[in-house]
Protein backbone atom coordinates (compact mmCIF):
# COMPACT_ATOMS: atom_id res chain seq x y z
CA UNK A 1 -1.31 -10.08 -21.41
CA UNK A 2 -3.71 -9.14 -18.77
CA UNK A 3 -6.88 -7.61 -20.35
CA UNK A 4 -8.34 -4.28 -19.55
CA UNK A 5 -11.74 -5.01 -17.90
CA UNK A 6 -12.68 -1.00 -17.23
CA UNK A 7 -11.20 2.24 -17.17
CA UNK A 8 -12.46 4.52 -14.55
CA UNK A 9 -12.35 8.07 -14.75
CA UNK A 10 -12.69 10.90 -12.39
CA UNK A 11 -9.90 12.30 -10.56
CA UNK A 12 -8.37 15.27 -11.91
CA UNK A 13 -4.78 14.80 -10.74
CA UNK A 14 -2.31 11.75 -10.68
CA UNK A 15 -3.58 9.04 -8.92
CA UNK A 16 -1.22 7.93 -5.63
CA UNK A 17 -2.95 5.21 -4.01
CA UNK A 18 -5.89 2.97 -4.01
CA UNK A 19 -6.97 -0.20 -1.86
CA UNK A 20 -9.87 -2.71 -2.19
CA UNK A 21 -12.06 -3.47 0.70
CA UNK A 22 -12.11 -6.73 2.17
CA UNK A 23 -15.39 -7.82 0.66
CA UNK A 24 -14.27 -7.45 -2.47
CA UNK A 25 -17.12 -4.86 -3.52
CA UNK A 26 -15.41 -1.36 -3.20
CA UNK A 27 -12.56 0.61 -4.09
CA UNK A 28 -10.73 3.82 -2.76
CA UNK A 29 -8.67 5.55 -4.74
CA UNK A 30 -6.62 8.53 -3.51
CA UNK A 31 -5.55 11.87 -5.67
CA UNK A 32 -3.02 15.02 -5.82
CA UNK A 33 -6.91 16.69 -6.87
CA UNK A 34 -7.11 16.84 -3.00
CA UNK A 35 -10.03 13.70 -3.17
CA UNK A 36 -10.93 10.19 -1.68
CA UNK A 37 -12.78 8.21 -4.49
CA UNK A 38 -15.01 5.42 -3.14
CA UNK A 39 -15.77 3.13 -6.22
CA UNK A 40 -18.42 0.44 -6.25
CA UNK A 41 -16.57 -2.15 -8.40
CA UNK A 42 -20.25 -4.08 -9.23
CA UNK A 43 -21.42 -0.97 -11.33
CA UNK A 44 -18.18 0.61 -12.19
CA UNK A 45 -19.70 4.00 -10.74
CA UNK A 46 -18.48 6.47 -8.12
CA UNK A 47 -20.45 5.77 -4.65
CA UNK A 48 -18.54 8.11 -2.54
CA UNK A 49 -16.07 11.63 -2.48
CA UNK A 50 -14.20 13.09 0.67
CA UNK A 51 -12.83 16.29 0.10
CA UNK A 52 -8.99 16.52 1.95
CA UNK A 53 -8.25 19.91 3.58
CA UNK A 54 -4.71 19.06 2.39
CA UNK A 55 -4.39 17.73 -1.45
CA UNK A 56 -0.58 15.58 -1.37
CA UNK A 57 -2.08 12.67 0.08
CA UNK A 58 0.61 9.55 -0.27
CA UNK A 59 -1.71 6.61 1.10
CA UNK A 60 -5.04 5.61 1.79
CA UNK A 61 -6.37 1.68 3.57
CA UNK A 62 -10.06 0.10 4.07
CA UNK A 63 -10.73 -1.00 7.72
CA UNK A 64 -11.44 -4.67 7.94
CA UNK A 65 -15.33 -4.47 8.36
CA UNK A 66 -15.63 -1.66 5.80
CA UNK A 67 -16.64 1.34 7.85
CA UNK A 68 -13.51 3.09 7.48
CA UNK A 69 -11.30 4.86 5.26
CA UNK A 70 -7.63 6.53 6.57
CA UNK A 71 -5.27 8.43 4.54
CA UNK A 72 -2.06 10.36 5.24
CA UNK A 73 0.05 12.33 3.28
CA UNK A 74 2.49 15.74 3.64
CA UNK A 75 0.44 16.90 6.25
CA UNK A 76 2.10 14.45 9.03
CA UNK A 77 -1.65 13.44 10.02
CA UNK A 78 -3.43 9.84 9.17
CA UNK A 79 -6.66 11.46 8.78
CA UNK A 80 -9.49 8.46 9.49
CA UNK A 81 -13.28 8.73 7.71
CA UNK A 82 -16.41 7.17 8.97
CA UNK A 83 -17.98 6.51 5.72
CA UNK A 84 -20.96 4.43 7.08
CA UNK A 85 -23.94 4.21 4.91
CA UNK A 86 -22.69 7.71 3.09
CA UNK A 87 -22.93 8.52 -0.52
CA UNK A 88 -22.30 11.05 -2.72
CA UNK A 89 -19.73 14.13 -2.12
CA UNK A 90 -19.78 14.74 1.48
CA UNK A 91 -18.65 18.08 2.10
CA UNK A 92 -19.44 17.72 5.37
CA UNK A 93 -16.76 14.68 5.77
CA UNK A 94 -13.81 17.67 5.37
CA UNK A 95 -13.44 17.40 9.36
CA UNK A 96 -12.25 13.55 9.77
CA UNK A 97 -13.71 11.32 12.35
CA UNK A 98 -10.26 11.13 13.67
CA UNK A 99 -7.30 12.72 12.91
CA UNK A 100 -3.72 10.82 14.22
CA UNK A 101 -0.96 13.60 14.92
CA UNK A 102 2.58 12.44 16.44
CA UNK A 103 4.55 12.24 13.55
CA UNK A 104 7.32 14.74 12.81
CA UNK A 105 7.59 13.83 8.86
CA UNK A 106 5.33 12.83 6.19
CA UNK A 107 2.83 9.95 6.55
CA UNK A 108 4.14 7.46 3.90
CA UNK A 109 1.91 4.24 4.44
CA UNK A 110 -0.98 3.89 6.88
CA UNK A 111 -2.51 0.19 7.25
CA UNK A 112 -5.28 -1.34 9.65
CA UNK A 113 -4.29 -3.40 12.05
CA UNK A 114 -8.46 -4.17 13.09
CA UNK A 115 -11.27 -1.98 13.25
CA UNK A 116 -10.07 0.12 16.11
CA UNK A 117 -6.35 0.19 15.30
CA UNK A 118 -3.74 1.37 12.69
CA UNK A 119 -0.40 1.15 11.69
CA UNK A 120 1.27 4.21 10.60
CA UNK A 121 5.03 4.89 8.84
CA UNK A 122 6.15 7.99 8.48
CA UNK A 123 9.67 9.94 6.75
CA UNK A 124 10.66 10.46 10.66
CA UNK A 125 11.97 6.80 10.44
CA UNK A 126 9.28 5.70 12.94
CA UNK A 127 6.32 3.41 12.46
CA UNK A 128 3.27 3.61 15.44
CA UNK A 129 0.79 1.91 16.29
CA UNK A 130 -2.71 3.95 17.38
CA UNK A 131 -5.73 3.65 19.10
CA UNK A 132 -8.29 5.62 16.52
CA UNK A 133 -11.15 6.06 19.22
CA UNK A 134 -8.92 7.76 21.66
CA UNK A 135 -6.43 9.14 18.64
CA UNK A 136 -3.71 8.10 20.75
CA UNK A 137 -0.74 6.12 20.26
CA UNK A 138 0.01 2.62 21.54
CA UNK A 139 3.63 1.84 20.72
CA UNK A 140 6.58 3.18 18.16
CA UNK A 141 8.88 1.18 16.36
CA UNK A 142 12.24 2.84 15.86
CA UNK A 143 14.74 0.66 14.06
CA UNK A 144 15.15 2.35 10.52
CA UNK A 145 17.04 4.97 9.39
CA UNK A 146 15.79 6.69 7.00
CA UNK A 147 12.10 7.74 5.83
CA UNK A 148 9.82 4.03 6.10
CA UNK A 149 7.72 4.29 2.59
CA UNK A 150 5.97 1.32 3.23
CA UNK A 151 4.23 -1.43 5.95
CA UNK A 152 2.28 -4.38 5.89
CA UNK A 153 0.40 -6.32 8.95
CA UNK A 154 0.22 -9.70 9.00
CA UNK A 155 -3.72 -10.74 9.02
CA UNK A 156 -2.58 -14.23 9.97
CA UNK A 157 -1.21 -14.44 12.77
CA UNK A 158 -2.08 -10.42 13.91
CA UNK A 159 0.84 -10.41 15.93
CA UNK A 160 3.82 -8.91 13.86
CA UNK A 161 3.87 -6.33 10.93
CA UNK A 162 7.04 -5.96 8.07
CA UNK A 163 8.36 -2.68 6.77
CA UNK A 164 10.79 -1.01 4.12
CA UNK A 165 12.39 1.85 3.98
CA UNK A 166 14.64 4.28 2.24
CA UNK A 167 17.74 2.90 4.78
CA UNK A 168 17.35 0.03 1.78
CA UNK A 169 16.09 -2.34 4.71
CA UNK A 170 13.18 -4.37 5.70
CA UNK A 171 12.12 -5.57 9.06
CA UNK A 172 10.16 -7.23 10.92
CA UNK A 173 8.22 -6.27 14.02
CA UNK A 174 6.64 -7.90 16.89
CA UNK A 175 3.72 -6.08 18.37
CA UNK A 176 4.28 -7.93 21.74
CA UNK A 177 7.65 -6.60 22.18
CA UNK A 178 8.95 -3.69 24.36
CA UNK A 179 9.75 -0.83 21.69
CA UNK A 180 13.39 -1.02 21.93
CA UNK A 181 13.46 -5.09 21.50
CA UNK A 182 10.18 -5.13 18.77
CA UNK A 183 12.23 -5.59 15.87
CA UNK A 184 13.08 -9.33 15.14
CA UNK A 185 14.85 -9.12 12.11
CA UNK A 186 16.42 -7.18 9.13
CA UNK A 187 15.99 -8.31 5.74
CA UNK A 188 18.92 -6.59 3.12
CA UNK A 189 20.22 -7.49 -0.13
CA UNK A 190 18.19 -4.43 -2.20
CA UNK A 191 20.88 -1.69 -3.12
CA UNK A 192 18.31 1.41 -3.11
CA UNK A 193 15.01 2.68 -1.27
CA UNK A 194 12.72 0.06 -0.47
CA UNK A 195 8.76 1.54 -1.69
CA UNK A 196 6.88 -1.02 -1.03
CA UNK A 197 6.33 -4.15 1.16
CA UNK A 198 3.78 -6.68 0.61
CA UNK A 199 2.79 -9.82 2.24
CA UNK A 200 2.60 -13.29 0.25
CA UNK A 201 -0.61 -14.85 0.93
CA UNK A 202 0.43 -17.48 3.29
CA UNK A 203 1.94 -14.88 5.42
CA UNK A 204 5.49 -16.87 5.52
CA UNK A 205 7.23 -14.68 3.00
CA UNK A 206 6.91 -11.18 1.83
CA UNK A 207 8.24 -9.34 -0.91
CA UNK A 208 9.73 -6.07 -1.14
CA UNK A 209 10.00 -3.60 -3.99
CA UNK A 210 12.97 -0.73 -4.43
CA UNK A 211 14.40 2.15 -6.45
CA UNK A 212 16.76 -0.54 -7.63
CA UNK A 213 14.41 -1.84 -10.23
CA UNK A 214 13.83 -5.27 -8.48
CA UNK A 215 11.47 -7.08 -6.66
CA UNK A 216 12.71 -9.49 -3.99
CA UNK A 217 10.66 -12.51 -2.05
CA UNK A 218 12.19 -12.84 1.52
CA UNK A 219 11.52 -16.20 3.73
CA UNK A 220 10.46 -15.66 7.01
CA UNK A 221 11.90 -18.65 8.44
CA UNK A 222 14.96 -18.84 6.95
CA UNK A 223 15.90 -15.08 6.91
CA UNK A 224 17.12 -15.52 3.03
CA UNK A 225 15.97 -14.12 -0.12
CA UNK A 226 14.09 -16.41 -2.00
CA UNK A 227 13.80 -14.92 -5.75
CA UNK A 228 14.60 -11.50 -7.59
CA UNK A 229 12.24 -10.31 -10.09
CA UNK A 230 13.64 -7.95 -12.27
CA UNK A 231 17.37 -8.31 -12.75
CA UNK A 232 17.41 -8.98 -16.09
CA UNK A 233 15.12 -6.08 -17.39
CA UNK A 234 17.12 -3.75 -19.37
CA UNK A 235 16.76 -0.47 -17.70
CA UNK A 236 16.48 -0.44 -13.75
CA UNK A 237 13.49 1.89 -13.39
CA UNK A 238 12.11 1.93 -9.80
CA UNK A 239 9.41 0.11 -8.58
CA UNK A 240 6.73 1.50 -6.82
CA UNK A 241 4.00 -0.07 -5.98
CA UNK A 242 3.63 -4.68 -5.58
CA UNK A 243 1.04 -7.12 -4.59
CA UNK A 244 0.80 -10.72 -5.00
CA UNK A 245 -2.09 -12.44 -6.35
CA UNK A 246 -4.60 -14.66 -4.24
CA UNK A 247 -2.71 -17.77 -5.46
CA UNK A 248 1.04 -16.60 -5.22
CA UNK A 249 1.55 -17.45 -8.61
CA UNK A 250 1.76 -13.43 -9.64
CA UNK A 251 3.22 -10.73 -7.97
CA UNK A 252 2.48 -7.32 -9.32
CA UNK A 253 4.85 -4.92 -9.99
CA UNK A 254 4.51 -0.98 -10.89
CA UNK A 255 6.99 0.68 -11.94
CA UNK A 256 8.29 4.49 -12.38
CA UNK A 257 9.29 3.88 -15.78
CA UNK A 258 9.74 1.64 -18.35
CA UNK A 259 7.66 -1.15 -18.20
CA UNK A 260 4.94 0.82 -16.15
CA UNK A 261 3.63 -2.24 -15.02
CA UNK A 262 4.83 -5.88 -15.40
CA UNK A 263 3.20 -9.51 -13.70
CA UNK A 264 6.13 -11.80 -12.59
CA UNK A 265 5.56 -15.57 -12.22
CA UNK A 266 6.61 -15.78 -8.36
CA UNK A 267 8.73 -19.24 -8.74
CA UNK A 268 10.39 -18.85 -11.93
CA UNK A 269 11.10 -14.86 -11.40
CA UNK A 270 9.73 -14.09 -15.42
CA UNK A 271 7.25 -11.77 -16.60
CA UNK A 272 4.22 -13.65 -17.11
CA UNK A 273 1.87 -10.63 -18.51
CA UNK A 274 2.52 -7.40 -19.55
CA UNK A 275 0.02 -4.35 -17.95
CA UNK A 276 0.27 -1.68 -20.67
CA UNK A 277 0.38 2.39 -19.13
CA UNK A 278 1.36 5.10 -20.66
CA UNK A 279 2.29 7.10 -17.47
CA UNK A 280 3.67 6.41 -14.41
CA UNK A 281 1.74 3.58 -12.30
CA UNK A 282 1.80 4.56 -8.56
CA UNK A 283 -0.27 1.72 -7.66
CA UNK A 284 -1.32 -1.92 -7.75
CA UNK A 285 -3.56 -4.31 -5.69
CA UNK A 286 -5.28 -7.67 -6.51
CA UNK A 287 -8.88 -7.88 -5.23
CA UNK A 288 -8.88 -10.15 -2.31
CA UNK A 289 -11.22 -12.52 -3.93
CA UNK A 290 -8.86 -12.96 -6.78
CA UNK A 291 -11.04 -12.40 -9.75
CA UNK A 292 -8.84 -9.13 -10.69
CA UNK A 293 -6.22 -6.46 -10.66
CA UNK A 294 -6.39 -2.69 -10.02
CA UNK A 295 -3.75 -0.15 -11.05
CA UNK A 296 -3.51 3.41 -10.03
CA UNK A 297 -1.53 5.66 -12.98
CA UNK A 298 -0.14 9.16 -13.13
CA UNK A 299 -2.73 9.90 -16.29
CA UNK A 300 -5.57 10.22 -13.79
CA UNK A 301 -7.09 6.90 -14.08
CA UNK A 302 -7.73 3.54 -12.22
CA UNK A 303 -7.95 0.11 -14.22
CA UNK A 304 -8.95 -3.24 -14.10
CA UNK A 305 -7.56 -6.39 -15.63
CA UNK A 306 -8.92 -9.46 -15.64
C-alpha cells in the first residue's frame, strides 16, 4: 500500500479541501474551523493562516504563479487572497483582495484559469468565468441542471474546461463559444451526482467521480467511456474527491465510506494500493511533480503518501 510519509496537524474541524501549488513546494488546505492553511511541504510546518469571515468553506485553488489563493463556500462568494511574501496568521487578510459575488447558490468548486482569471461552479447550475482585478464576470455557462460540484480547466490547450454535476452529467465547455452554444458535449453513463471531475494528464480524457460509488475515464475524442473503477467493490459508497497521478497509471479515489480511500490502476480498472483513513476523506491531489499524494480527512488531518 501507499506509505504514510507525514501527518499534519492543525485544523480544528474536518478538513474539505486542499490543493498543491504548481511548484510543487506548498500546500493549502481548507477547514469547517473557518481557516486557510498554507503548508510548506519541504519542512512539514505551517507557513501561512487566513482567517474566513464565513467558516463552511467547500473549495479552495493555487493561482498558477503562486501569488494567490481563492476559496468559496456557503457564502455564494469566491473570496481571492494575495498571499505574497506573507507569513504567519494574518488577521489582517480577513478582508480578501477580491471577493467574486454573482452567484445565487453555493460556490462548489473554484479553479484558475491564469493568474488574472477563475473559473467558478456554483449549486445555481451555472459555472462563470471572472476577471479577479475588476471582480467582474466574463461569461456563464448554463447547460446543467442541477447544483455543478465540480470543474476542471484544461492547462493544455487553455481553451475549454469539463464539469460534473448533481444532473449526473459531465460536459464540456468551450471558452470561445457564445454562452448559449459553449457547451460541446455531454458525457453520461454515471447513475448519481457527479463530485468530482479531474483531468488525465494528457488532457485527452478526464475522469469523473459520483455518489454511485464509481469512477469513470471518458475519451474526449471519441465521446465514450473508457473504464469504470469501482463496480465490483462491495458496497457503493460515494466518491468524493479523484486525481490522477503524473503518469496516468493511478487515479485517486476518496471515498465517503468504506474504503475511505482506494488507488485504481487506470488501464486495468483494479485497486492497486490501499490509503488507510479512519474518517471520511474529502480530498485527494497528487503533487504535480509526482513524488506524492495528499489526502484531506474528516478527523482533522492532511497526509502524505509516498
Amino acid at each position: 500500500k501507499f506509505e504514510m510519509q507525514r501527518c499534519l496537524k492543525g485544523h480544528n474541524d474536518k478538513i474539505y479541501a486542499l490543493k498543491w501549488s504548481a511548484d510543487s513546494n506548498n500546500l493549502v488546505s481548507a477547514s469547517q474551523d473557518g481557516s486557510l492553511v498554507v503548508w510548506d511541504m519541504g519542512a512539514y510546518t505551517k507557513k501561512l493562516g487566513i482567517p474566513l469571515r464565513m467558516a463552511w468553506v467547500m473549495t479552495v485553488d493555487y493561482s498558477p504563479n503562486g501569488n494567490l489563493i481563492a476559496s468559496g463556500g456557503l457564502d455564494n462568494l469566491s473570496s481571492v487572497f494575495n498571499i505574497e511574501d506573507k507569513v504567519g496568521w494574518a488577521a489582517e487578510m480577513v478582508r480578501p483582495h477580491r471577493e467574486l459575488q454573482q452567484h445565487e447558490g453555493y460556490v462548489s468548486c473554484n479553479r484558475f484559469v491564469d493568474n488574472e482569471h477563475i473559473i467558478t461552479a456554483s449549486g445555481d447550475s451555472s459555472i462563470i468565468l471572472w476577471d479577479i482585478e475588476y471582480q467582474q464576470p466574463i461569461q456563464a455557462f448554463i447547460g446543467h441542471s442541477g447544483d455543478v460540484e465540480s470543474v476542471a480547466h484544461n492547462f493544455k490547450s487553455n481553451n475549454t474546461f469539463v464539469s460534473g454535476s448533481i444532473d449526473m452529467n459531465a460536459k464540456l465547455w468551450d471558452y470561445r463559444l457564445k454562452s448559449h452554444s459553449s457547451c460541446i458535449n455531454t458525457f453520461t453513463g454515471h447513475v448519481s451526482d457527479i463530485n468530482s471531475v479531474s483531468w488525465f494528464p494528457d488532457y485527452k480524457a478526464f475522469g469523473t467521480a459520483s455518489d454511485d460509488g464509481c469512477c469513470r475515464l471518458f475519451d474526449l475524442n471519441s465521446y465514450q467511456t473508457l473504464n469504470i473503477y469501482g463496480k465490483e467493490l462491495e458496497e457503493a459508497n460515494g466518491v468524493t474527491s479523484i486525481d490522477f497521478s503524473r503518469s496516468g497509471y493511478y487515479l485517486a479515489a476518496a471515498y465517503d465510506d468504506g474504503p475511505m480511500c482506494l488507488t485504481w490502476n487506470t488501464v486495468t480498472a483494479k485497486v492497486e494500493k490501499y490509503v488507510p483513513h479512519v474518517m471520511r476523506v474529502s480530498s485527494v491531489e497528487f503533487q504535480p511533480n509526482g513524488n506524492s499524494l495528499a489526502t484531506g480527512c474528516w478527523d482533522r488531518n492532511l497526509r502524505v503518501w509516498v
